[in-house]
Protein backbone atom coordinates (compact mmCIF):
# COMPACT_ATOMS: atom_id res chain seq x y z
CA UNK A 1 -42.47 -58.03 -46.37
CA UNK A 2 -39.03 -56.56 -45.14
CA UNK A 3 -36.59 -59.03 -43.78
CA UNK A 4 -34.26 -57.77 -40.56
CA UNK A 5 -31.95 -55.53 -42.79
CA UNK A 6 -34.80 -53.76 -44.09
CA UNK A 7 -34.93 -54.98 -47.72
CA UNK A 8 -38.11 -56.34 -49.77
CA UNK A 9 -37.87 -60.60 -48.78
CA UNK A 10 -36.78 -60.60 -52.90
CA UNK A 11 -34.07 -58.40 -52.32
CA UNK A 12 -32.62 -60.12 -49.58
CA UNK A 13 -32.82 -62.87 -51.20
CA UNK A 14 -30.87 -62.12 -54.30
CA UNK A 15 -28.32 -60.51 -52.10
CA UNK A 16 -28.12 -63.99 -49.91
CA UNK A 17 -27.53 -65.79 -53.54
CA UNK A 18 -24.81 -63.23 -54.28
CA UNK A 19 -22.97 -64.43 -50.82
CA UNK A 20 -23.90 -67.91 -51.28
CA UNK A 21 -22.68 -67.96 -55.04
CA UNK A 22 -19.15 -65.29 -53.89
CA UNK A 23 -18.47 -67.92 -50.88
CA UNK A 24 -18.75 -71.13 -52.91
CA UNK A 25 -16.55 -69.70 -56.10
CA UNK A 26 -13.85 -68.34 -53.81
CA UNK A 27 -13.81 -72.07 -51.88
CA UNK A 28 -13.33 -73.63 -55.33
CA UNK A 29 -10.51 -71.32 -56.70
CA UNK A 30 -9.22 -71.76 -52.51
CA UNK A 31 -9.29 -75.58 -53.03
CA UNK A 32 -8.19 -76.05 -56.34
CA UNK A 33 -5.37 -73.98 -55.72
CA UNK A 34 -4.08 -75.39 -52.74
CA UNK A 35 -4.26 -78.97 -54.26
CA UNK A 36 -1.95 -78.24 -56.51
CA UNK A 37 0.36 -76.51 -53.86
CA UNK A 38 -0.79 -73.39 -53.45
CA UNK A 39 -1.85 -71.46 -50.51
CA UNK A 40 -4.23 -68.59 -51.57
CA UNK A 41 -5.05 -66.52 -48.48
CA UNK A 42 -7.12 -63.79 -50.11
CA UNK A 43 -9.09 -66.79 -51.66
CA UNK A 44 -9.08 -68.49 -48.47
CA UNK A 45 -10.66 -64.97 -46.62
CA UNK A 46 -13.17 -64.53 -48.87
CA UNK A 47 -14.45 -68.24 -48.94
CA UNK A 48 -14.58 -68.30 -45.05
CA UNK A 49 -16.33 -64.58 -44.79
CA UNK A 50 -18.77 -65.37 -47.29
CA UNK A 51 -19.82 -68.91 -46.18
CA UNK A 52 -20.35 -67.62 -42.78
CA UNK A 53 -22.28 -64.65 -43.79
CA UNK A 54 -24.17 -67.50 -46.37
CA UNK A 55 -25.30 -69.25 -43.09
CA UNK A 56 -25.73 -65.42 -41.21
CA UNK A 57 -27.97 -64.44 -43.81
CA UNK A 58 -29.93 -67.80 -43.78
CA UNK A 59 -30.90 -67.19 -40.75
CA UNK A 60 -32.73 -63.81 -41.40
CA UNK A 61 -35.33 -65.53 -43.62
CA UNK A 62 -38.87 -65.35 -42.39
CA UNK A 63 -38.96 -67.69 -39.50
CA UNK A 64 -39.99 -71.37 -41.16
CA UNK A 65 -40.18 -74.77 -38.81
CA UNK A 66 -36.56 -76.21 -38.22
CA UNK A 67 -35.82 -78.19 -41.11
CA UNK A 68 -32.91 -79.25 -43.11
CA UNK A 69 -31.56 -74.96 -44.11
CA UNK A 70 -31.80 -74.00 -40.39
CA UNK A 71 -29.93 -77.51 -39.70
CA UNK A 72 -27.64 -77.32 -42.52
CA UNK A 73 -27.07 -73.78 -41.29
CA UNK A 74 -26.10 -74.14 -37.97
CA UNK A 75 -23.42 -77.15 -38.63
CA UNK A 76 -22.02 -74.92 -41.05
CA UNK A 77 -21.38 -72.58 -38.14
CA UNK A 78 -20.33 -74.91 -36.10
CA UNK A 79 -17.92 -76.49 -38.64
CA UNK A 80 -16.43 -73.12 -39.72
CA UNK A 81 -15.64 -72.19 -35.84
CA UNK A 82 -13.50 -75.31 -35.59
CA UNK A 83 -11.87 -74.25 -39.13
CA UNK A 84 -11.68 -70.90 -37.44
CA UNK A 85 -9.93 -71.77 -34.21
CA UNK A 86 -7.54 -74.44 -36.41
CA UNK A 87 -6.47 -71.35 -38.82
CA UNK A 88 -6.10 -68.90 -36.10
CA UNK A 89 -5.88 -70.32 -32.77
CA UNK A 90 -3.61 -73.39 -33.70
CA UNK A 91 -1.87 -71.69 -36.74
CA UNK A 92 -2.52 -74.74 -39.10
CA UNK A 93 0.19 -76.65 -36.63
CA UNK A 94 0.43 -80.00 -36.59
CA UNK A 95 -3.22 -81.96 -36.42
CA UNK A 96 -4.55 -78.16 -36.88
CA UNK A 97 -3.68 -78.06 -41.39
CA UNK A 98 -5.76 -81.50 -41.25
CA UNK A 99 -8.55 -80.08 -39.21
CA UNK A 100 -8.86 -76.99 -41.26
CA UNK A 101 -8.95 -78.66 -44.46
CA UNK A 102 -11.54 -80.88 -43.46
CA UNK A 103 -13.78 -79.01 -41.61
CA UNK A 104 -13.32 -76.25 -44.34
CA UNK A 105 -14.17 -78.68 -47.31
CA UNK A 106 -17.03 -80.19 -45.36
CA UNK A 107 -18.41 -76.85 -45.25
CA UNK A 108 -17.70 -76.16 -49.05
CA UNK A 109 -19.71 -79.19 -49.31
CA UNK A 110 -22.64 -78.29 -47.84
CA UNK A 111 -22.89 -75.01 -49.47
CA UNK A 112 -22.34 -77.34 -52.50
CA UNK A 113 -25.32 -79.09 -51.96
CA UNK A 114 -27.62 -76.37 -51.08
CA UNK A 115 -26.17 -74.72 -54.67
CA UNK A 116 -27.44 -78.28 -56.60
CA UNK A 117 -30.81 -78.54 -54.77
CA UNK A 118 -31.62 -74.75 -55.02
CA UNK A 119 -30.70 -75.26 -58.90
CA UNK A 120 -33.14 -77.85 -58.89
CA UNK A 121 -35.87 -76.16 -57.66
CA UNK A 122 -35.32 -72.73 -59.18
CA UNK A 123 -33.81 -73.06 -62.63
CA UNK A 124 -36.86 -74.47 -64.94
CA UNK A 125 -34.92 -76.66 -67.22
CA UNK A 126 -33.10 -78.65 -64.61
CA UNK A 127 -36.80 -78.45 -62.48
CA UNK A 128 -38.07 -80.41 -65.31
CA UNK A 129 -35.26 -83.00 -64.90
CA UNK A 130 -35.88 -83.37 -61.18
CA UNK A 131 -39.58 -81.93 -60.53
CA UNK A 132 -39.93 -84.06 -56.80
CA UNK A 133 -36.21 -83.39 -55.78
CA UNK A 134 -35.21 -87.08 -55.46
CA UNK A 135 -34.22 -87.69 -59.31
CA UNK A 136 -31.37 -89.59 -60.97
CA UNK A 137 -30.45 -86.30 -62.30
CA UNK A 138 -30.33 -84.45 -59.01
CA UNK A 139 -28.90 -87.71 -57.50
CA UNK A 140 -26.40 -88.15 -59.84
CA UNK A 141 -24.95 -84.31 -59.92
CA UNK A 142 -25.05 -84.91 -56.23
CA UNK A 143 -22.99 -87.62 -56.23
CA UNK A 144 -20.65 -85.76 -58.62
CA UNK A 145 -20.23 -83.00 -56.34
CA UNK A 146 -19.23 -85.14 -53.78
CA UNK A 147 -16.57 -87.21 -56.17
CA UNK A 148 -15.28 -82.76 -56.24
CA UNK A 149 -15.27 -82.40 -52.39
CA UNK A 150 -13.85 -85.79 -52.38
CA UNK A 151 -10.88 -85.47 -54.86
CA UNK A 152 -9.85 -82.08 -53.46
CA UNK A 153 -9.76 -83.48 -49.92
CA UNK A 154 -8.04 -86.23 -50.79
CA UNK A 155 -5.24 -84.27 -52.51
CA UNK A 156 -4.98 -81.28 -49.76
CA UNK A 157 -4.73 -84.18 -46.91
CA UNK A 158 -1.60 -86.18 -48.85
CA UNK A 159 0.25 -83.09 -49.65
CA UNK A 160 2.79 -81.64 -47.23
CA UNK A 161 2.28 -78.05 -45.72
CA UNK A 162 1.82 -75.67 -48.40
């Protein structure tokens, strides 16, 4: 089966991991940076590009009922448009920093997420840890992830303007 850019549905999916896995490492070196002061903007480019083309390319999977990737998709959007217009259209100004770095990290979250639960499910050795998706181990690196998200908000939010 060919998917809408005319590669093999496993194709297309290793390149959507490749996105996925480029967005989320950028957002991490992004956010870690900037809570210790410093403002990486190629960083910062390439997490935003790549998590919208994450959700883009989500989209081009076989058509599946609406269920939590087309949802998780589509606030991703929506959350990365408001980090959009606070970047660009209000120049991180005022209110704007705080409204990027939240929206921004939200969305690093729920790529986050995605990453754990797809790890779940596709790598065999955690599989075997969390077979039914609603583990203490899945659970618990969950929770961890957010505790990440968490941490790095709170120390972009309390630090002045980079």
């Amino acid at each position: 089966m060919l998917t809408n850019l005319g590669l093999s549905l496993s194709a297309f999916t290793e390149l959507h991991v490749v996105i996925s896995l480029v967005g989320i490492a950028a957002g991490l070196v992004f956010f870690v940076a900037l809570a210790g002061g410093r403002w990486l903007s190629l960083m910062n480019g390439l997490f935003l590009v790549f998590t919208i083309l994450t959700s883009v390319t989500g989209f081009l999977f076989p058509p599946k009922p609406i269920g939590p990737p087309f949802i998780f998709g589509v606030v991703s959007l929506v959350v990365l448009a408001v980090a959009l217009y606070a970047l660009y259209g209000g120049k991180l100004a005022g209110g704007w920093r705080r409204v990027f770095l939240a929206t921004a990290l939200f969305a690093q979250w729920l790529n986050m997420v995605v990453l754990v639960v797809q790890s779940y499910q596709k790598i065999p050795a955690l599989h075997a840890l969390a077979p039914l998706g609603n583990e203490p181990a899945l659970l618990a690196t969950q929770g961890a992830v957010a505790i990440v998200v968490l941490y790095l908000a709170w120390t972009t939010l309390r630090r002045p303007a980079a």
